[in-house]
C-alpha atoms as a PDB file:
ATOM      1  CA  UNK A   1     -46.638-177.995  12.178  1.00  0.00           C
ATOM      2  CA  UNK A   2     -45.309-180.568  14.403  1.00  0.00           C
ATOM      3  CA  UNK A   3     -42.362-181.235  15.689  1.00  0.00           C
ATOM      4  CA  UNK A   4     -41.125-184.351  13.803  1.00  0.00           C
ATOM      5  CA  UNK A   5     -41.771-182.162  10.552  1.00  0.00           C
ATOM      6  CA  UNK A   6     -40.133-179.127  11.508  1.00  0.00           C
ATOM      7  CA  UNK A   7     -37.045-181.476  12.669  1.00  0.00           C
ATOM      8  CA  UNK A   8     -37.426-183.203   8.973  1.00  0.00           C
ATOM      9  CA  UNK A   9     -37.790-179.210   7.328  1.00  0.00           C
ATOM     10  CA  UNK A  10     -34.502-178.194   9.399  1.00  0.00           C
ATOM     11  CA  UNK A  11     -32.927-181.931   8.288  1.00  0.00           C
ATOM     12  CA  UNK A  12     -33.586-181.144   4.977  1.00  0.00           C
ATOM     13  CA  UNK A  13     -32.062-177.251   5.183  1.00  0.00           C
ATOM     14  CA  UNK A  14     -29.032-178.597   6.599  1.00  0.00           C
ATOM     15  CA  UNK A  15     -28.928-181.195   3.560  1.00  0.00           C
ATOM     16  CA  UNK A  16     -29.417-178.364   0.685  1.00  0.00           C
ATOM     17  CA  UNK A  17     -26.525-176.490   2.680  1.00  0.00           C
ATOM     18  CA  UNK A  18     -24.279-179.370   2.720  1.00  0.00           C
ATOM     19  CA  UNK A  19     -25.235-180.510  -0.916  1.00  0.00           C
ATOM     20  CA  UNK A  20     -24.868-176.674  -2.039  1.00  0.00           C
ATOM     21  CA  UNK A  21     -21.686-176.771  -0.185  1.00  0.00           C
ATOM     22  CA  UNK A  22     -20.771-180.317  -1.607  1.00  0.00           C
ATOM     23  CA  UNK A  23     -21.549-179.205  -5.414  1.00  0.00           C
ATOM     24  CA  UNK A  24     -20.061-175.847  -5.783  1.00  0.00           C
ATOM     25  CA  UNK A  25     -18.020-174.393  -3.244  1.00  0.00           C
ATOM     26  CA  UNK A  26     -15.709-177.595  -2.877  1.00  0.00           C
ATOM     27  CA  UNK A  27     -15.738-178.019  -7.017  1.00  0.00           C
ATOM     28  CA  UNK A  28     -14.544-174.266  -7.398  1.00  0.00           C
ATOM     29  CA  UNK A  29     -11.668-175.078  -4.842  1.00  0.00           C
ATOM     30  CA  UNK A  30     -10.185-177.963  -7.280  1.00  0.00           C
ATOM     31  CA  UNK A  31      -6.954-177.402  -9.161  1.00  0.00           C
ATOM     32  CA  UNK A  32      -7.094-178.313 -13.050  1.00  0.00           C
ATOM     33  CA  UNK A  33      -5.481-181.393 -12.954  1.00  0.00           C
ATOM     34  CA  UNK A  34      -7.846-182.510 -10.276  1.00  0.00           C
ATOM     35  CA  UNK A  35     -11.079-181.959 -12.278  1.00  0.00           C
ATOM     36  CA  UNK A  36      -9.491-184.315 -14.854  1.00  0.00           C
ATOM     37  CA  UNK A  37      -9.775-187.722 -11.847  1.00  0.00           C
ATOM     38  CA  UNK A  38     -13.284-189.496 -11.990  1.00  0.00           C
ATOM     39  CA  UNK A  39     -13.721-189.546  -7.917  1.00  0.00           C
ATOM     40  CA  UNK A  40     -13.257-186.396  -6.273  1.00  0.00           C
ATOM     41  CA  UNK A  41     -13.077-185.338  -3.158  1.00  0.00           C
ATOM     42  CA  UNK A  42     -16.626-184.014  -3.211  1.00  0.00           C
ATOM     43  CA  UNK A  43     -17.962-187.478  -4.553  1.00  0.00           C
ATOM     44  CA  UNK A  44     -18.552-188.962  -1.128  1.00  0.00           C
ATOM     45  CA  UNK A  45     -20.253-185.294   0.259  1.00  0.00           C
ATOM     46  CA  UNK A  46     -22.445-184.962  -2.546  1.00  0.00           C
ATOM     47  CA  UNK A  47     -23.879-188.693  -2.136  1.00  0.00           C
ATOM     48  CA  UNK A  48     -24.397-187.985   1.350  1.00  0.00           C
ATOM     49  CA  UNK A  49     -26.187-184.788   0.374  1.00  0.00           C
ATOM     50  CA  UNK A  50     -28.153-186.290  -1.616  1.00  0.00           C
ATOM     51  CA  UNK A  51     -29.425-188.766   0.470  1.00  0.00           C
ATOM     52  CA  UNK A  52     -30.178-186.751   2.961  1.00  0.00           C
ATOM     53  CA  UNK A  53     -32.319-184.555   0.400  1.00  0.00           C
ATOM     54  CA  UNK A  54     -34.356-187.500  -0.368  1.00  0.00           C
ATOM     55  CA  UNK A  55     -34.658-188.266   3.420  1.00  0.00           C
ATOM     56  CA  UNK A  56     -35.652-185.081   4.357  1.00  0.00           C
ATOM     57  CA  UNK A  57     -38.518-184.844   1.889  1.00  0.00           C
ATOM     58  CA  UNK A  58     -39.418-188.641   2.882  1.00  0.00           C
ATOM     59  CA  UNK A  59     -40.204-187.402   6.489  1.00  0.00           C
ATOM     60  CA  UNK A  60     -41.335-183.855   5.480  1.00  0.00           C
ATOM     61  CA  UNK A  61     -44.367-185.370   3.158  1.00  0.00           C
ATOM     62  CA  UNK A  62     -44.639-189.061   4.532  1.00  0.00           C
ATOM     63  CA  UNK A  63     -48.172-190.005   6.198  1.00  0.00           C
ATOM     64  CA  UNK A  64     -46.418-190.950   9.679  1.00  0.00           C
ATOM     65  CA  UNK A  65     -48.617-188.735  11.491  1.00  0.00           C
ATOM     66  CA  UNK A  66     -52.129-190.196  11.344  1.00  0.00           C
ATOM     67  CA  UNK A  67     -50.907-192.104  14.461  1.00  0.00           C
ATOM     68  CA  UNK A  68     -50.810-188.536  16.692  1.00  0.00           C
ATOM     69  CA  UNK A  69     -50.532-191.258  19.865  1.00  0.00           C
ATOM     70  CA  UNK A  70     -46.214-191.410  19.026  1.00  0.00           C
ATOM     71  CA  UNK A  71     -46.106-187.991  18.214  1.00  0.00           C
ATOM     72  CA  UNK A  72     -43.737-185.823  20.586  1.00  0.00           C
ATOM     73  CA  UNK A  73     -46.736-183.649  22.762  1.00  0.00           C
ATOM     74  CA  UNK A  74     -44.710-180.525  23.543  1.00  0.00           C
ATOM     75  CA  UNK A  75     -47.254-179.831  26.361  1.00  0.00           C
ATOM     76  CA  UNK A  76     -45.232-182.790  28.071  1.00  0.00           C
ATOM     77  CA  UNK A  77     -42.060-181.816  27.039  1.00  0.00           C
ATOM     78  CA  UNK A  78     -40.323-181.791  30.224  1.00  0.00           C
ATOM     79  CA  UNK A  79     -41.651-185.263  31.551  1.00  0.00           C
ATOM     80  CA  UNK A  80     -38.844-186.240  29.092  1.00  0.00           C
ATOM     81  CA  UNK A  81     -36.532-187.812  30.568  1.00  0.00           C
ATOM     82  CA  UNK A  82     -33.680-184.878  29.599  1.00  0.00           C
ATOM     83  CA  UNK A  83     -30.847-185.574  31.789  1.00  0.00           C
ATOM     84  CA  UNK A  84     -29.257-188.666  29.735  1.00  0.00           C
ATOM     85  CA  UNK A  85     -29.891-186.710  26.788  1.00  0.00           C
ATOM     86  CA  UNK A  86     -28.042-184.064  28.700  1.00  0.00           C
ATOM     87  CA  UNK A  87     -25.223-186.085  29.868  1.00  0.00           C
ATOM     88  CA  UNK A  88     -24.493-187.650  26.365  1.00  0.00           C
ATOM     89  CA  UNK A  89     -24.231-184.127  25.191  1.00  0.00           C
ATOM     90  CA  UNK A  90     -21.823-182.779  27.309  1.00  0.00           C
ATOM     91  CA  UNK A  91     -19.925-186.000  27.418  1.00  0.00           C
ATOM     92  CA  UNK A  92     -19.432-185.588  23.556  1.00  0.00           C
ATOM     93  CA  UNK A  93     -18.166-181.775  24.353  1.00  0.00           C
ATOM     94  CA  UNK A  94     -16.137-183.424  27.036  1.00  0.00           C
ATOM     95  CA  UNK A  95     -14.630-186.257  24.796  1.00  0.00           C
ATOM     96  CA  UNK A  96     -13.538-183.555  21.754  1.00  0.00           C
ATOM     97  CA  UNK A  97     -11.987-181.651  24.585  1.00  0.00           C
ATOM     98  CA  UNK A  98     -10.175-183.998  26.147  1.00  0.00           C
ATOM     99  CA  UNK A  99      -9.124-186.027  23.119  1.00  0.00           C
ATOM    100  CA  UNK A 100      -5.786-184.473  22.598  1.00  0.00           C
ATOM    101  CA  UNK A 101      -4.553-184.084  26.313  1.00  0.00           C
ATOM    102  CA  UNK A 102      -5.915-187.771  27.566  1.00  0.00           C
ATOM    103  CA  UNK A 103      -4.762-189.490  23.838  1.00  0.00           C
ATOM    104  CA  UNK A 104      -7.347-191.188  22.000  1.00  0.00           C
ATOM    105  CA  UNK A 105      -7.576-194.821  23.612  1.00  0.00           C
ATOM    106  CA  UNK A 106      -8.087-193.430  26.927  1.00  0.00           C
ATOM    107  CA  UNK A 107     -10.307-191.149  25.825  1.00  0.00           C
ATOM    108  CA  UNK A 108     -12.643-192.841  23.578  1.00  0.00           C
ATOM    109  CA  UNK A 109     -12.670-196.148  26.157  1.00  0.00           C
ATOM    110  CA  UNK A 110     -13.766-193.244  28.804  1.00  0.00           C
ATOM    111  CA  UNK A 111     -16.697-192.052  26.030  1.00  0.00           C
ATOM    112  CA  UNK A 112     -17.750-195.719  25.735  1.00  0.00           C
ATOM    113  CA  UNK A 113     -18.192-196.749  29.074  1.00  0.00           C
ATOM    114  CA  UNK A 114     -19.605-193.332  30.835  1.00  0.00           C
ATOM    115  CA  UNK A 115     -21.647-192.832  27.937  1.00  0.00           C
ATOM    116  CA  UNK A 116     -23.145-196.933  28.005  1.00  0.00           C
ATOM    117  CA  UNK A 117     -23.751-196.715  31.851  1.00  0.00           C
ATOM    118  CA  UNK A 118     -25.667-193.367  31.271  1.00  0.00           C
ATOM    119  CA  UNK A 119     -27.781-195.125  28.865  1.00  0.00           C
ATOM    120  CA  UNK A 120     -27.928-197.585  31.233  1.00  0.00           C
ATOM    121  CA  UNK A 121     -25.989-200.427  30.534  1.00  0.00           C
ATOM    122  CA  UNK A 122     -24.786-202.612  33.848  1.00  0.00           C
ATOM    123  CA  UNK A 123     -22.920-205.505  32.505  1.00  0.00           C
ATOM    124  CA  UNK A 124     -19.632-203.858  33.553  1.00  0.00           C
ATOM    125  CA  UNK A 125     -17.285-206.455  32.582  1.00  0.00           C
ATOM    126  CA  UNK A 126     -18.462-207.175  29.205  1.00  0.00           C
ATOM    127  CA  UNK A 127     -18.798-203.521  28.744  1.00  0.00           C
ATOM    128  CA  UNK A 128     -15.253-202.451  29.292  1.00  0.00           C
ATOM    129  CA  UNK A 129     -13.795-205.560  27.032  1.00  0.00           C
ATOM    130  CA  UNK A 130     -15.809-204.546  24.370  1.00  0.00           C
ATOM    131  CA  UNK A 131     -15.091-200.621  24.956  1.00  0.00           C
ATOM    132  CA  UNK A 132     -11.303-201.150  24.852  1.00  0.00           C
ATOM    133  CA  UNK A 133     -11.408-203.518  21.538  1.00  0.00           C
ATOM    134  CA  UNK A 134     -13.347-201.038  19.788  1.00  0.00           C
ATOM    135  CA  UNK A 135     -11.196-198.016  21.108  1.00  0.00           C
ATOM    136  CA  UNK A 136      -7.837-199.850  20.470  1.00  0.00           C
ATOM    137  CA  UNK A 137      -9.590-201.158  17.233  1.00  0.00           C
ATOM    138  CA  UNK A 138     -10.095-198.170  15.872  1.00  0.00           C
ATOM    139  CA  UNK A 139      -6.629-196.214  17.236  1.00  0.00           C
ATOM    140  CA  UNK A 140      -5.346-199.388  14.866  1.00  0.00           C
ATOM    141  CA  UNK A 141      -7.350-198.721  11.877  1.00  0.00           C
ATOM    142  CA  UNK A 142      -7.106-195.082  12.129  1.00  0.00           C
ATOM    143  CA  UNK A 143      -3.225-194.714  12.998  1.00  0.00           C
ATOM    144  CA  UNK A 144      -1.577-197.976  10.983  1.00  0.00           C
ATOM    145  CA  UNK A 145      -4.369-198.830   7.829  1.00  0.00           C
ATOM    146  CA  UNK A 146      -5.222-195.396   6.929  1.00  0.00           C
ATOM    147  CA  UNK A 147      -1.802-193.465   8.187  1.00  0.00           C
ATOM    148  CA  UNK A 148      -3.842-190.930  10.034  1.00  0.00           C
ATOM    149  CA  UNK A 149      -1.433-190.371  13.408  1.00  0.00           C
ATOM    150  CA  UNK A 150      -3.620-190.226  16.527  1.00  0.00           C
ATOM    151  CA  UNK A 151      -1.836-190.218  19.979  1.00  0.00           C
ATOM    152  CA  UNK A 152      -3.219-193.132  21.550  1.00  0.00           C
ATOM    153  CA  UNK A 153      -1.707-192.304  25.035  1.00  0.00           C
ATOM    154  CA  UNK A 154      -1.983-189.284  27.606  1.00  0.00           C
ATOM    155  CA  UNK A 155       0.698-186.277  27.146  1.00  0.00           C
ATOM    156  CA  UNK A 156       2.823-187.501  29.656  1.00  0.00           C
ATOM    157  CA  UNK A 157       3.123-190.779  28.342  1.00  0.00           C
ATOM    158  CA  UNK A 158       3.693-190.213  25.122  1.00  0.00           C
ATOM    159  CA  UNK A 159       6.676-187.020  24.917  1.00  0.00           C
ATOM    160  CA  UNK A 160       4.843-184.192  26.099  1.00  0.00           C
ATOM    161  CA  UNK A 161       2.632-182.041  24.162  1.00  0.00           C
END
């Protein structure tokens, strides 16, 4: 088996788990007079789920793999180049851990930038403006459209913890 189908079999596990989860472990959670609404809050899951069903088995049986020359060659694994992959990874462990102490703007504008030169982008000053629109932006949408309160600032700025 190779390794884009085993990546599309575990896709698709982790799509039955999510849809299993989605269809009867949420539903059995619902109070009576929820039941009775025609959206609930499983709708949006168990779309998701589904798609990803139909996605999995997409990759798992499509004919993508005649062309063996774009296939990953795990013999070469490690001329991969690993250490942006690596960076990105902890920088999203970094980011969830430092979300609450550094507030969200600063936080999400540090994501966005580290994470864009990692991947290589050097247009510094066009990179930051559009890094702080979309992490003010979204501190906006999030905080004052939906209600959700995020602290956009650092502890110290903003009360203490």
């Amino acid at each position: 088996m190779s390794l884009e189908r085993a990546l599309a079999l575990f896709f698709l596990l982790v799509s039955l788990i999510y849809g299993y989860t989605a269809f009867f472990i949420i539903d059995a959670t619902l109070p009576p007079y929820a039941k009775l609404s025609p959206v609930w809050p499983s709708s949006f899951p168990k779309i998701i789920a589904l798609v990803g069903i139909v996605i999995g088995f997409f990759l798992i049986f499509s004919q993508s793999n005649k062309n063996e020359s774009s296939a990953i060659n795990m013999h070469t694994f490690m001329s991969y180049r690993l250490r942006p992959a690596l960076a990105l990874l902890s920088m999203m462990v970094a980011y969830a851990l430092l979300l609450r102490p550094m507030g969200f703007v600063i936080s999400t504008f540090s994501f966005l930038v580290i994470g864009a030169v990692i991947l290589g982008e050097r247009k510094l000053v066009l990179l930051t403006l559009i890094a702080s629109v979309c992490a003010v932006g979204i501190w906006y949408l999030v905080q004052q459209v939906l209600g959700i309160y995020l602290r956009p600032w650092p502890w110290f700025l903003s009360g203490g913890f």
